[in-house]
Protein backbone atom coordinates (compact mmCIF):
# COMPACT_ATOMS: atom_id res chain seq x y z
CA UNK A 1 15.83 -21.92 -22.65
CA UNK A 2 16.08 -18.58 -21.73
CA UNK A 3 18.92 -18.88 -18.39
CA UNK A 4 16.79 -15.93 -16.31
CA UNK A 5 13.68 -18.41 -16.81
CA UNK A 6 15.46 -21.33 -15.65
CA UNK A 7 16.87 -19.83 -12.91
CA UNK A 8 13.92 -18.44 -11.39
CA UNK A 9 11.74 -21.86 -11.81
CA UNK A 10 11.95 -22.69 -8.12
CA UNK A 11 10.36 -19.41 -7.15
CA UNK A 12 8.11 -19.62 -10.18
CA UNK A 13 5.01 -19.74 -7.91
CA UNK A 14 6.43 -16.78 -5.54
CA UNK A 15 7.36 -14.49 -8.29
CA UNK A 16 4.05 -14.37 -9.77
CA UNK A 17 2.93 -13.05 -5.77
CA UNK A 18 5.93 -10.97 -5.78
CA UNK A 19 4.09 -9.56 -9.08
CA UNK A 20 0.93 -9.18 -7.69
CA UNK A 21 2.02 -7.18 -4.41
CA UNK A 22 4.31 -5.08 -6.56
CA UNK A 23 1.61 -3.90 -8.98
CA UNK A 24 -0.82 -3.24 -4.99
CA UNK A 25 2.15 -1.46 -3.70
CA UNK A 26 2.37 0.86 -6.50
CA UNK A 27 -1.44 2.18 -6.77
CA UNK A 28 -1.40 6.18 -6.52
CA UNK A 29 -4.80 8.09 -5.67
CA UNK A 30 -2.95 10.95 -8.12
CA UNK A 31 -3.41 10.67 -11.34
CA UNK A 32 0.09 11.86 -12.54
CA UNK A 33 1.46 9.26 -10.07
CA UNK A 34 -0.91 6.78 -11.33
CA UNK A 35 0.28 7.47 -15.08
CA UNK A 36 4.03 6.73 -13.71
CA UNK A 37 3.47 3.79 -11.87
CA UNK A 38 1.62 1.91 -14.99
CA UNK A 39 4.45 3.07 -17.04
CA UNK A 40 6.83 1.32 -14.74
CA UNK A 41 4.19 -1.94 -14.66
CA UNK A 42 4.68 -1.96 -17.97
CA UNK A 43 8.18 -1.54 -18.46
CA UNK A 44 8.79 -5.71 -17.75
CA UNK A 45 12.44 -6.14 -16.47
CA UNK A 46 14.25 -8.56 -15.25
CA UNK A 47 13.09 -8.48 -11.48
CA UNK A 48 16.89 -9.56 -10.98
CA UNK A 49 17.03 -8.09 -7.39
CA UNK A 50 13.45 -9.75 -5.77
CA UNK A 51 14.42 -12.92 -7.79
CA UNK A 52 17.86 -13.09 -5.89
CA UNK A 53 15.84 -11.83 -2.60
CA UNK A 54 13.31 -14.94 -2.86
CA UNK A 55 16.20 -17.78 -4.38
CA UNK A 56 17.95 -16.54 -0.79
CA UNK A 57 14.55 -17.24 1.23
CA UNK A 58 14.58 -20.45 -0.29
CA UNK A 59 18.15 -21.37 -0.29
CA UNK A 60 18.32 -20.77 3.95
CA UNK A 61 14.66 -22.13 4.32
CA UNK A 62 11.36 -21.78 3.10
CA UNK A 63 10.11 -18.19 1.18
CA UNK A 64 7.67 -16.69 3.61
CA UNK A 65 5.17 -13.50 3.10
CA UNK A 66 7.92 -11.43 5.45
CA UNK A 67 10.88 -12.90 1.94
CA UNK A 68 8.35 -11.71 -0.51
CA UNK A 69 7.57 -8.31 0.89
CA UNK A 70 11.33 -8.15 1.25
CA UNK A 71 11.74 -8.74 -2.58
CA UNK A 72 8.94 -6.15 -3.26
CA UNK A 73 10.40 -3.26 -0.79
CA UNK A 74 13.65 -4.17 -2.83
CA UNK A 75 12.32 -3.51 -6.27
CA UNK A 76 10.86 -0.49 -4.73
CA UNK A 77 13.89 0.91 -3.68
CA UNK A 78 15.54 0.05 -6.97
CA UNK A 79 12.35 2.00 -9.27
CA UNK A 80 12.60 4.94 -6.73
CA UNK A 81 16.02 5.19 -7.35
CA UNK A 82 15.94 5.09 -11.12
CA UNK A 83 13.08 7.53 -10.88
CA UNK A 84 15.04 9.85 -8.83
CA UNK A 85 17.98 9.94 -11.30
């Protein structure tokens, strides 16, 4: 088995929110913005960084909406970044 899926099996269930608020968080009203953020949708990484963020949550106590939006503002700052560069 892949070692990325197995490691993120205990936030299975918040990764697949994590997903969903990522893809909300990156809706543009511009069209050119629009055409960059589905490229990045599509471009499927890892999701290293909000998988780390949410094992955390869960490792100190339960993964909450405030741990999830953490993981998403992460992966945020991460895709800014790269698009900066």
């Amino acid at each position: 088995m892949d070692p990325i899926v197995l490691i993120s099996q205990p936030v299975e269930k918040e990764l697949e929110t994590f997903e969903k608020w990522f893809s909300q968080s990156l809706q543009s009203n511009s069209a050119k913005m629009q055409t960059v953020a589905d490229y990045i949708l599509q471009a499927k990484g890892k999701k290293i960084r909000p998988m780390l963020v949410l094992l955390s949550a869960l490792l100190t106590q339960k993964v909450t909406d405030i741990s999830i939006e953490s993981a998403v503002l992460i992966e945020l700052l991460h895709t800014t970044s790269l698009l900066h560069d």
